[in-house]
C-alpha atoms as a PDB file:
ATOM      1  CA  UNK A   1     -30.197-156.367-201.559  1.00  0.00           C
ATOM      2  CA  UNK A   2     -28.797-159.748-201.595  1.00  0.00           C
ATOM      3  CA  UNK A   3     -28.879-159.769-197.789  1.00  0.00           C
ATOM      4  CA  UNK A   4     -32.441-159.101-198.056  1.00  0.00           C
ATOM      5  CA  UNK A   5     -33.064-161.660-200.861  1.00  0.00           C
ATOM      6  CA  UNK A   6     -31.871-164.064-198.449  1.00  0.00           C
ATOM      7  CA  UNK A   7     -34.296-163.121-195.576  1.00  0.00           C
ATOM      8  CA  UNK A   8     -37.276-162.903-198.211  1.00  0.00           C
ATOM      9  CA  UNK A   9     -36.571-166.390-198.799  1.00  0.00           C
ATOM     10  CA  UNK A  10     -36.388-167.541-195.504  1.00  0.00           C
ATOM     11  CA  UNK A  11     -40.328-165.862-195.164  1.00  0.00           C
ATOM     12  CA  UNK A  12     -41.513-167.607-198.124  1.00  0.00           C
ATOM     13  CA  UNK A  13     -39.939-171.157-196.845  1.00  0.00           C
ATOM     14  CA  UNK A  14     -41.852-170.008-193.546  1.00  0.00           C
ATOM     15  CA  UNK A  15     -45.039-169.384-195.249  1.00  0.00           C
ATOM     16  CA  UNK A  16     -45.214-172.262-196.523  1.00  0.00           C
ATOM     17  CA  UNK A  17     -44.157-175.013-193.444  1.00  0.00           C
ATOM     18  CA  UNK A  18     -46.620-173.727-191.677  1.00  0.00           C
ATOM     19  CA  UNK A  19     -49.269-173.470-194.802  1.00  0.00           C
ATOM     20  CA  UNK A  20     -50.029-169.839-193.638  1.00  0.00           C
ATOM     21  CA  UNK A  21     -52.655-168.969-196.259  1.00  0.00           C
ATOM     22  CA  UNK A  22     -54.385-165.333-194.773  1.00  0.00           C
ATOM     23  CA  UNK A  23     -53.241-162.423-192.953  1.00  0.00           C
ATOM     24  CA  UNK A  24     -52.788-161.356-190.107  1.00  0.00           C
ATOM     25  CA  UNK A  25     -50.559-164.219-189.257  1.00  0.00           C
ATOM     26  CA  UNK A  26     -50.626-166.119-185.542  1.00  0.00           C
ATOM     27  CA  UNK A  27     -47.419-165.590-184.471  1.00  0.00           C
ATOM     28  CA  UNK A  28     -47.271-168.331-181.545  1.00  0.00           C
ATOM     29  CA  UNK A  29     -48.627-170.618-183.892  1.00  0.00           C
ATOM     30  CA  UNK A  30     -45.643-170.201-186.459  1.00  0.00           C
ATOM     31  CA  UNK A  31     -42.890-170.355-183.962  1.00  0.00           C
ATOM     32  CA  UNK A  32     -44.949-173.345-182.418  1.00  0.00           C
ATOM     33  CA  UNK A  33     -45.237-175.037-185.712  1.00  0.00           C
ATOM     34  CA  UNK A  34     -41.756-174.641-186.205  1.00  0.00           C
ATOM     35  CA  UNK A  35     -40.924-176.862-183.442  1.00  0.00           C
ATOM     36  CA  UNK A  36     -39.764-173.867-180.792  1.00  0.00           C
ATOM     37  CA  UNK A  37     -40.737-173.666-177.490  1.00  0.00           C
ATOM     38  CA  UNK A  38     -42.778-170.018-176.143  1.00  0.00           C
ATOM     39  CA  UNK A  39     -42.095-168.828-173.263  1.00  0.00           C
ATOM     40  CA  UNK A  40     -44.172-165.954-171.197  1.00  0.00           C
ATOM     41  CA  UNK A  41     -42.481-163.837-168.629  1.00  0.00           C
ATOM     42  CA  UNK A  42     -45.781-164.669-167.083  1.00  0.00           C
ATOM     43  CA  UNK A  43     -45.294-168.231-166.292  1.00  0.00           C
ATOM     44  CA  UNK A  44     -41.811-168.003-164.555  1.00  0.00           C
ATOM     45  CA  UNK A  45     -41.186-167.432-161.074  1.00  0.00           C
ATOM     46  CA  UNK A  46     -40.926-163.877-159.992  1.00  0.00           C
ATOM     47  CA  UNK A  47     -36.757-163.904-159.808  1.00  0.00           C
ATOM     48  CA  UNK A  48     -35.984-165.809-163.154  1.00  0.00           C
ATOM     49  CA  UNK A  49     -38.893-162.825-164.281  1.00  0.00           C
ATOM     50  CA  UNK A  50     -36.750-159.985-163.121  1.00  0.00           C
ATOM     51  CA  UNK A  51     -33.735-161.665-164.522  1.00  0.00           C
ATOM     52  CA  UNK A  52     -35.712-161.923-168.033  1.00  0.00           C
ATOM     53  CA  UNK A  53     -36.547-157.960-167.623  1.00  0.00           C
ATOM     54  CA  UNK A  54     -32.874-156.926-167.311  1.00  0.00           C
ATOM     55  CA  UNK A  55     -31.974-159.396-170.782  1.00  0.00           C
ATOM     56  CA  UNK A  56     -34.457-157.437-172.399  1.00  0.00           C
ATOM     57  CA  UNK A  57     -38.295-156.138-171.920  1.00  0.00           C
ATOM     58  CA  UNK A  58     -39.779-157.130-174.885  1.00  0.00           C
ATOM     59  CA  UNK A  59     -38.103-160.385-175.627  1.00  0.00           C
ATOM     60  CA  UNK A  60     -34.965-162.821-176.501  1.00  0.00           C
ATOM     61  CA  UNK A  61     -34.097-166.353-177.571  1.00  0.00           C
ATOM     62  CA  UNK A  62     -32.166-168.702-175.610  1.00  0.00           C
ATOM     63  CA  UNK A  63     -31.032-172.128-177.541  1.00  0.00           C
ATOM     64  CA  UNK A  64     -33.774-172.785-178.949  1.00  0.00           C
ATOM     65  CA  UNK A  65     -36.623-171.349-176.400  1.00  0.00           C
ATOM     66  CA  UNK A  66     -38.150-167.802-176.671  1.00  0.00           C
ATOM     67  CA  UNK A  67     -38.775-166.074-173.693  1.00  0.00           C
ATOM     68  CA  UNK A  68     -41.329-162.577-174.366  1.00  0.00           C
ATOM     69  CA  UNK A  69     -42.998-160.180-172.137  1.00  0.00           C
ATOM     70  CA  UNK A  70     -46.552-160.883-172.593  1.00  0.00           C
ATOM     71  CA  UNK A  71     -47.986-158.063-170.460  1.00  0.00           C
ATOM     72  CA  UNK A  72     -46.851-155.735-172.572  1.00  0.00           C
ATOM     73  CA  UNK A  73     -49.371-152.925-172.776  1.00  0.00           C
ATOM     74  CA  UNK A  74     -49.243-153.285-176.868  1.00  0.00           C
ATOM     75  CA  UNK A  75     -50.137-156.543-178.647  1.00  0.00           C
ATOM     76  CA  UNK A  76     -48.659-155.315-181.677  1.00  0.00           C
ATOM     77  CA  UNK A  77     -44.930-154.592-180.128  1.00  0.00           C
ATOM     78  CA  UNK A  78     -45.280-158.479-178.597  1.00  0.00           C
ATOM     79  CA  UNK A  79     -46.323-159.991-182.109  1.00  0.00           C
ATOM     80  CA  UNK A  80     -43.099-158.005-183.604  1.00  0.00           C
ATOM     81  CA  UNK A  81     -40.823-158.889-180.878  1.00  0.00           C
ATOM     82  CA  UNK A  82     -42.287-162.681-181.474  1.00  0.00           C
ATOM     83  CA  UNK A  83     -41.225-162.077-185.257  1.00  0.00           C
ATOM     84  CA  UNK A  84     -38.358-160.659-184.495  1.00  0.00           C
ATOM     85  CA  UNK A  85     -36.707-163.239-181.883  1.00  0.00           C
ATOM     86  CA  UNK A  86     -38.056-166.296-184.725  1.00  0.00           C
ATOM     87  CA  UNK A  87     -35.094-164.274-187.179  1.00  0.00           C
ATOM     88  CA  UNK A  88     -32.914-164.848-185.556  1.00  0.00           C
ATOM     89  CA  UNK A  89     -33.297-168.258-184.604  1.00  0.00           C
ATOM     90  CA  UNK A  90     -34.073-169.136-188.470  1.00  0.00           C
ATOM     91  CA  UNK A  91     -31.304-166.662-189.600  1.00  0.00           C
ATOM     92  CA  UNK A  92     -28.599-168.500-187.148  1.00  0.00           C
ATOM     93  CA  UNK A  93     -27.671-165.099-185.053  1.00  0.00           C
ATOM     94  CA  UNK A  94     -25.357-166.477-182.609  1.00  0.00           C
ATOM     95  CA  UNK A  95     -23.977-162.646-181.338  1.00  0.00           C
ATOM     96  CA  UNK A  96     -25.716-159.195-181.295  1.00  0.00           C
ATOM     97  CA  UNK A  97     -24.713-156.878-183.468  1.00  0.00           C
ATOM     98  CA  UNK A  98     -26.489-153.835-185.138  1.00  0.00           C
ATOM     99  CA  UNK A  99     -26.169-155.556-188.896  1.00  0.00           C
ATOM    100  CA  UNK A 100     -28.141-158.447-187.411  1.00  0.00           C
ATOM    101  CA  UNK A 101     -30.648-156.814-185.236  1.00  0.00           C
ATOM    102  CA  UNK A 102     -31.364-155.263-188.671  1.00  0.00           C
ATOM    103  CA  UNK A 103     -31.689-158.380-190.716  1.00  0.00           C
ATOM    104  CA  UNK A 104     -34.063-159.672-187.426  1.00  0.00           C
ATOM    105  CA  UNK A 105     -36.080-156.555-187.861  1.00  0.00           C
ATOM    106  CA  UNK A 106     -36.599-157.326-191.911  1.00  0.00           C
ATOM    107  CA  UNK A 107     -37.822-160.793-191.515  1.00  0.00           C
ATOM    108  CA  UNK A 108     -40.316-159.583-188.851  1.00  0.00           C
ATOM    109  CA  UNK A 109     -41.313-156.807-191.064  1.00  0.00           C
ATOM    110  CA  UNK A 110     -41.434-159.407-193.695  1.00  0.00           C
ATOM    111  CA  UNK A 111     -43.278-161.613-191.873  1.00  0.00           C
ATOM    112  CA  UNK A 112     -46.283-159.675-190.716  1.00  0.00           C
ATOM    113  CA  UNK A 113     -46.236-157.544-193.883  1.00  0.00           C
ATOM    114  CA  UNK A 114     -45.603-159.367-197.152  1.00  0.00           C
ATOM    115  CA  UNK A 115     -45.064-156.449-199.714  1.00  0.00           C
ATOM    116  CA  UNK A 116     -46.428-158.807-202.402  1.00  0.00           C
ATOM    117  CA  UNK A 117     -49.383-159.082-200.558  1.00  0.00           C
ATOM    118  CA  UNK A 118     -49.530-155.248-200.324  1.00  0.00           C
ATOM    119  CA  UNK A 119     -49.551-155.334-203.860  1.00  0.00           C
ATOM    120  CA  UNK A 120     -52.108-157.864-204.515  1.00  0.00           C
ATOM    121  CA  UNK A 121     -54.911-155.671-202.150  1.00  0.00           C
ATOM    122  CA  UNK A 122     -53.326-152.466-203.295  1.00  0.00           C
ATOM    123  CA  UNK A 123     -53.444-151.854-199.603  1.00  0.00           C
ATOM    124  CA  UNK A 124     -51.221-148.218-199.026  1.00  0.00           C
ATOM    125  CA  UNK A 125     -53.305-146.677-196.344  1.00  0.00           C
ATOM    126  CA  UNK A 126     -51.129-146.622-192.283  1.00  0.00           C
ATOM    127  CA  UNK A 127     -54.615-147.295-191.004  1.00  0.00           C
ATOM    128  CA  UNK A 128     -55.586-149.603-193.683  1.00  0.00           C
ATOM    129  CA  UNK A 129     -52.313-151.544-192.963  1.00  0.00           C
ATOM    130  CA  UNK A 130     -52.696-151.385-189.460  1.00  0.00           C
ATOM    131  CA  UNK A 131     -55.660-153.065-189.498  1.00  0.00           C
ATOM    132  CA  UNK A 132     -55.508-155.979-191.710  1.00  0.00           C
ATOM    133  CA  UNK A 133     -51.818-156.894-190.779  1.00  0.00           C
ATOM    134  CA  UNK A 134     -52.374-156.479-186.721  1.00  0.00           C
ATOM    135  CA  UNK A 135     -49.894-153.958-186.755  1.00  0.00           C
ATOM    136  CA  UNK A 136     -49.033-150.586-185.154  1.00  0.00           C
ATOM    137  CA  UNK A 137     -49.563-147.671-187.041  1.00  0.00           C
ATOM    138  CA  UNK A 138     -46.091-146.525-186.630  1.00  0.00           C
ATOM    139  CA  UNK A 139     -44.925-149.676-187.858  1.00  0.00           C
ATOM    140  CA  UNK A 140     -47.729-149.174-190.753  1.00  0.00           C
ATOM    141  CA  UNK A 141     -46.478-146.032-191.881  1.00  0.00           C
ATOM    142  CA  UNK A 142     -42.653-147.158-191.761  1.00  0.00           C
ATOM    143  CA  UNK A 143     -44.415-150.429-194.143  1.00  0.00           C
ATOM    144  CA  UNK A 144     -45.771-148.020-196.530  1.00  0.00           C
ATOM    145  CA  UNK A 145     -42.492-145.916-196.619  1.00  0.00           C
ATOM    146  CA  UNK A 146     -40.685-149.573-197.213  1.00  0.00           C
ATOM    147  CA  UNK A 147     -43.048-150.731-199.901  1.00  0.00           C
ATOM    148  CA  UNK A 148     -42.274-147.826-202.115  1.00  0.00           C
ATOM    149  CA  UNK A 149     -39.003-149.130-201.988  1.00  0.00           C
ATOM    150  CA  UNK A 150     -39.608-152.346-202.825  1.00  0.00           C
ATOM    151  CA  UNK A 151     -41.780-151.467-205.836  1.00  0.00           C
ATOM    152  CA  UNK A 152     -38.690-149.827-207.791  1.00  0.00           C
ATOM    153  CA  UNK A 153     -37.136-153.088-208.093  1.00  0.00           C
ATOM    154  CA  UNK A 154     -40.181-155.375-208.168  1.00  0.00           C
ATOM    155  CA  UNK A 155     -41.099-153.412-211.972  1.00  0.00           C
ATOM    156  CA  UNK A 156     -39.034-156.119-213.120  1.00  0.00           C
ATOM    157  CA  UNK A 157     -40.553-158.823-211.941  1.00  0.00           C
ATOM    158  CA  UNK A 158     -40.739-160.736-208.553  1.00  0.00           C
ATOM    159  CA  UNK A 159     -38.047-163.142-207.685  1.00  0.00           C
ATOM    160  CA  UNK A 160     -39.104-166.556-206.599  1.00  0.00           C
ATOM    161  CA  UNK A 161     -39.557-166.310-203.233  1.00  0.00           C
ATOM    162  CA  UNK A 162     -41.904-163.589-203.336  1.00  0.00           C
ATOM    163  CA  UNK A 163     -43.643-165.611-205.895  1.00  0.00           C
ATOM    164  CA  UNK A 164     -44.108-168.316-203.165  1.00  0.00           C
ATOM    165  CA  UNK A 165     -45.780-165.972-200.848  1.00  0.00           C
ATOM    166  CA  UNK A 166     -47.637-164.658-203.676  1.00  0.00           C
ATOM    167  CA  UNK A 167     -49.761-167.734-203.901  1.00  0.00           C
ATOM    168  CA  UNK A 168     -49.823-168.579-200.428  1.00  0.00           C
ATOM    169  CA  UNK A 169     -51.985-165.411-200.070  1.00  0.00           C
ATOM    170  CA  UNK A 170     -53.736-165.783-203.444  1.00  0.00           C
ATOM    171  CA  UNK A 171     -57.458-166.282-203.492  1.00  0.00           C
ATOM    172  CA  UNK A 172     -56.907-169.281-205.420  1.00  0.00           C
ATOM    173  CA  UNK A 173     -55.319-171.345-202.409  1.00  0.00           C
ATOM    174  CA  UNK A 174     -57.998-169.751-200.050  1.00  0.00           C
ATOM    175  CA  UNK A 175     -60.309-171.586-202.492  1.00  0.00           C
ATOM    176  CA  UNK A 176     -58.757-174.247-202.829  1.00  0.00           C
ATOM    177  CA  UNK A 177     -58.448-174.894-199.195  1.00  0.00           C
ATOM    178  CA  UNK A 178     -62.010-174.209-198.671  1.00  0.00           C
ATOM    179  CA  UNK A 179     -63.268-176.536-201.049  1.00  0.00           C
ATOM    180  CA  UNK A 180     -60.752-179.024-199.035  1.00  0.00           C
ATOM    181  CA  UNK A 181     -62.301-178.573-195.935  1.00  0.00           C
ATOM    182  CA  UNK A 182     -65.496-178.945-197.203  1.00  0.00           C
ATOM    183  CA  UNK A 183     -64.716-182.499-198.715  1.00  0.00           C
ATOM    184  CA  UNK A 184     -63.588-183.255-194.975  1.00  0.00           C
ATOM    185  CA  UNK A 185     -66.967-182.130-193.182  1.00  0.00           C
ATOM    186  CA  UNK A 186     -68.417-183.893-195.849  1.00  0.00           C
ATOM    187  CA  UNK A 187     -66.811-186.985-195.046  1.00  0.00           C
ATOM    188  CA  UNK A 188     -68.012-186.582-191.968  1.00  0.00           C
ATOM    189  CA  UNK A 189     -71.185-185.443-191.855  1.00  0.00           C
ATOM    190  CA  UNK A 190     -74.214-187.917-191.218  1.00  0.00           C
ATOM    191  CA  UNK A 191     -75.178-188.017-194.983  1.00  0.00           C
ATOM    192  CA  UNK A 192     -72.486-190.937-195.503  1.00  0.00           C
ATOM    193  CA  UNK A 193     -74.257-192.615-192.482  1.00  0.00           C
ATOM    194  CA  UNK A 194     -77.078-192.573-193.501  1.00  0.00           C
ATOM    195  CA  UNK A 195     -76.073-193.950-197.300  1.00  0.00           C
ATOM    196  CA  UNK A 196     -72.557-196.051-195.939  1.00  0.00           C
ATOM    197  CA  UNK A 197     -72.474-197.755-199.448  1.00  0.00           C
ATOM    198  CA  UNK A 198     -71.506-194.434-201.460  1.00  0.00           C
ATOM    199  CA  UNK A 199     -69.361-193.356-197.935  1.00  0.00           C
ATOM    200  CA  UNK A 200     -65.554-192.788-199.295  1.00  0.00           C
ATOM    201  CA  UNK A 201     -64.836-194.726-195.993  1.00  0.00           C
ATOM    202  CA  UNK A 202     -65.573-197.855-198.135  1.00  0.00           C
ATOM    203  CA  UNK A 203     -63.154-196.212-200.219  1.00  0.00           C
ATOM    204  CA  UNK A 204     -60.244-196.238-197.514  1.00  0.00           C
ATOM    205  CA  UNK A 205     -60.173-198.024-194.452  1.00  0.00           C
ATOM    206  CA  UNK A 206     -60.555-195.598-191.715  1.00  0.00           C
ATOM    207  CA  UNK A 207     -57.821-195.843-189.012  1.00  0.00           C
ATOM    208  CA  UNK A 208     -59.274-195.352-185.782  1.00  0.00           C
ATOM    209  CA  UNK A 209     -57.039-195.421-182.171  1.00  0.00           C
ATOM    210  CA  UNK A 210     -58.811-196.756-179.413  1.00  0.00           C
ATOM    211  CA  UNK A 211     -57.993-195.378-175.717  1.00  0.00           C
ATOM    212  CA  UNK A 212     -57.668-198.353-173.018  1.00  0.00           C
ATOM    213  CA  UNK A 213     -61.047-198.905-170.903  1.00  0.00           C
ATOM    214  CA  UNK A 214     -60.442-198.215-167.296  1.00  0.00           C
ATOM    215  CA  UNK A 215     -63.572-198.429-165.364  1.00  0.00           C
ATOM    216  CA  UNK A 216     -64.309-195.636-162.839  1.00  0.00           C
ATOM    217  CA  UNK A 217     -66.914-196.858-160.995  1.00  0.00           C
ATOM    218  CA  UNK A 218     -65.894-198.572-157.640  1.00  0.00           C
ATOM    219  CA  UNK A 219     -69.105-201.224-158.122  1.00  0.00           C
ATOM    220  CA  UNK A 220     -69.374-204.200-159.661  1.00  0.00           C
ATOM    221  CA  UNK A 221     -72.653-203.310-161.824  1.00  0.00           C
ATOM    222  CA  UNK A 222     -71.626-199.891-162.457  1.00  0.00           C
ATOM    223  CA  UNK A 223     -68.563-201.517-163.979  1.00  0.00           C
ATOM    224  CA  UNK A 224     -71.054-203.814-166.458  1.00  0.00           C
ATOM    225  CA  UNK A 225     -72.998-200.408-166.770  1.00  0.00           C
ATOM    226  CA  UNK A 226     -69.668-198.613-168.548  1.00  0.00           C
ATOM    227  CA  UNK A 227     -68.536-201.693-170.293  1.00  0.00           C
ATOM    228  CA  UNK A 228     -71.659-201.487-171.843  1.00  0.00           C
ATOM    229  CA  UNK A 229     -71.567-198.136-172.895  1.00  0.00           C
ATOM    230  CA  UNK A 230     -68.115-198.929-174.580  1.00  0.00           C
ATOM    231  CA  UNK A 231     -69.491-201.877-176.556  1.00  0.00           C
ATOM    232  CA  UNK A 232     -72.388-199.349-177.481  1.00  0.00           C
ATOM    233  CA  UNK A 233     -69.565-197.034-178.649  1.00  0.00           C
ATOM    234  CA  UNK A 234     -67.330-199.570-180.251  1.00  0.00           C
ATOM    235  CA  UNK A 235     -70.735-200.526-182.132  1.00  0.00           C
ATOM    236  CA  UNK A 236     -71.405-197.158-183.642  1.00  0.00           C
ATOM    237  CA  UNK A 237     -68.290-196.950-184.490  1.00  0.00           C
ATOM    238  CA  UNK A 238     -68.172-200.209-186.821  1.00  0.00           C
ATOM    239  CA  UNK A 239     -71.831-198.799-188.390  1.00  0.00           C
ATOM    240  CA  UNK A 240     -70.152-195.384-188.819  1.00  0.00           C
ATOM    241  CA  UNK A 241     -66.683-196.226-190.965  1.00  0.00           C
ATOM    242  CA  UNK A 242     -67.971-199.191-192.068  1.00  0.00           C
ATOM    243  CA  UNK A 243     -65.299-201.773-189.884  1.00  0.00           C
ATOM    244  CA  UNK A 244     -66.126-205.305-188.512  1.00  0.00           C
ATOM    245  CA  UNK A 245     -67.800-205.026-184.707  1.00  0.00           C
ATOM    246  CA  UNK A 246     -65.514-208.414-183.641  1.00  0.00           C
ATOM    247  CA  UNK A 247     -62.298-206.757-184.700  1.00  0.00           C
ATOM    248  CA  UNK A 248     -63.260-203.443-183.227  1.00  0.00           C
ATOM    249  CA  UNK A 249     -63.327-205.882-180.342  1.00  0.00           C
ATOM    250  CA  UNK A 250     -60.284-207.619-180.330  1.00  0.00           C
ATOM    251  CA  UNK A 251     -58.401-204.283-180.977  1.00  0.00           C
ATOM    252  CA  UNK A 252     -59.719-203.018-178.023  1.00  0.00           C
ATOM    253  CA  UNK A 253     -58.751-206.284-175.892  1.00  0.00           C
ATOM    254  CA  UNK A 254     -55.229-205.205-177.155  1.00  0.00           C
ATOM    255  CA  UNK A 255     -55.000-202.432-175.904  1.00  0.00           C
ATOM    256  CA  UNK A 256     -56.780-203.061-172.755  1.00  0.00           C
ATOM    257  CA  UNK A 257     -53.606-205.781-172.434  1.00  0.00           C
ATOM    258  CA  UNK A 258     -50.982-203.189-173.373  1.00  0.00           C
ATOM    259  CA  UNK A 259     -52.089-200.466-171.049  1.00  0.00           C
ATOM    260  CA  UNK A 260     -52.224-203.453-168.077  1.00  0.00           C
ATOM    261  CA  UNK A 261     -49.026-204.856-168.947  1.00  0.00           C
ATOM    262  CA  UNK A 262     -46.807-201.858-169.874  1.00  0.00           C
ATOM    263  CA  UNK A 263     -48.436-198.628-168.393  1.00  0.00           C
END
């Protein structure tokens, strides 16, 4: 139990570097977000391929790269495999063994079905399950058979970890979040540019990066033509955040210099 404590914990810290607030989880985008590097069997050339297929045909991790079979007839064995390859990166599995391939198999379980979150939806259904975690119903039914488990020794209470997950899923974040989001759009929208003087931009200066202007017209006037069409930009911009025109300018003059003298 300890052993799976451990791996529990590792899924909550998971959960919440990559803010993963709704099931079923994208499984590229946590290994991404965790600063690993994907790799499909697809993109390789056609030897390195068959050399991939004789490590293994679903998937395996080399330094810090994982390579997966991504025309594998089943999307739900490749988002496992995915799952399962991130263990033991995050679990530091340096040899193969069958105690490890176990523990890899937990967090991936773990991963694409949180048991608290089973609880919280009262979710006990294999095609229920299957469904709203993006999972096989083979691996559903092995869930279920899991979660009963689990529930003898949650009756006393969750430890930490599963706490953490716990409100990562909880409708209150969701809320939360989406009352975030809508602050941003907000922010955004054309109702502060149409009333700048109650826009939060006058609130906090809005940082803006500028791209260097490289003409791609070959003429002279069709140069003056784009050059005007960035001043026109440049313009809106000032009117939109609220920023001095001449400064808008003269940071783009920079820039212009940098990209001429450096690039």
């Amino acid at each position: 139990m300890n052993a799976e404590k451990q791996i529990i914990k590792m899924v909550a810290l998971v959960y919440r570097e990559c803010d993963i607030i709704d099931v079923p989880i994208d499984c590229q985008a946590v290994i991404e977000t965790l600063g690993y590097d994907l790799i499909p069997y697809s993109r390789l050339a056609r030897s390195k391929r068959q050399a991939c297929r004789k490590i293994s045909e679903d998937a395996f991790t080399a330094g810090g790269t994982i390579y997966y079979n991504d025309t594998e007839a089943f999307y739900t064995r490749i988002r496992f495999s995915l799952m399962h390859e991130l263990g033991h990166l995050l679990l530091g599995h340096t040899v193969d063994d069958p105690f490890r391939e176990q523990e890899a198999d937990t967090f991936a379980s773990w991963m694409l079905v949180p048991r608290v979150d089973m609880e919280l939806c009262r979710v006990m259904d294999a095609a229920e399950v299957a469904g709203r975690y993006d999972i096989s119903l083979s691996a559903a039914r092995c869930v279920i058979n899991d979660y009963d488990r689990w529930r003898c020794h949650s009756r006393y209470g969750l430890f930490r970890a599963e706490e953490v997950i716990a409100e990562q899923l909880s409708i209150e974040t969701k809320k939360a979040r989406k009352k975030a989001c809508e602050a941003r759009r907000m922010i955004r929208s054309n109702v502060y540019k149409m009333d700048p003087e109650h826009s939060p931009w006058r609130q906090h200066k809005a940082i803006i990066k500028l791209e260097a202007f490289r003409p791609k017209s070959k003429t002279i006037n069709g140069q003056l033509r784009e050059l005007a069409q960035r001043r026109k930009h440049l313009r809106a911009l000032s009117q939109m955040y609220g920023l001095d025109f001449d400064e808008l300018m003269l940071e783009q003059a920079r820039v212009d210099h940098y990209y001429k003298e450096v690039i």
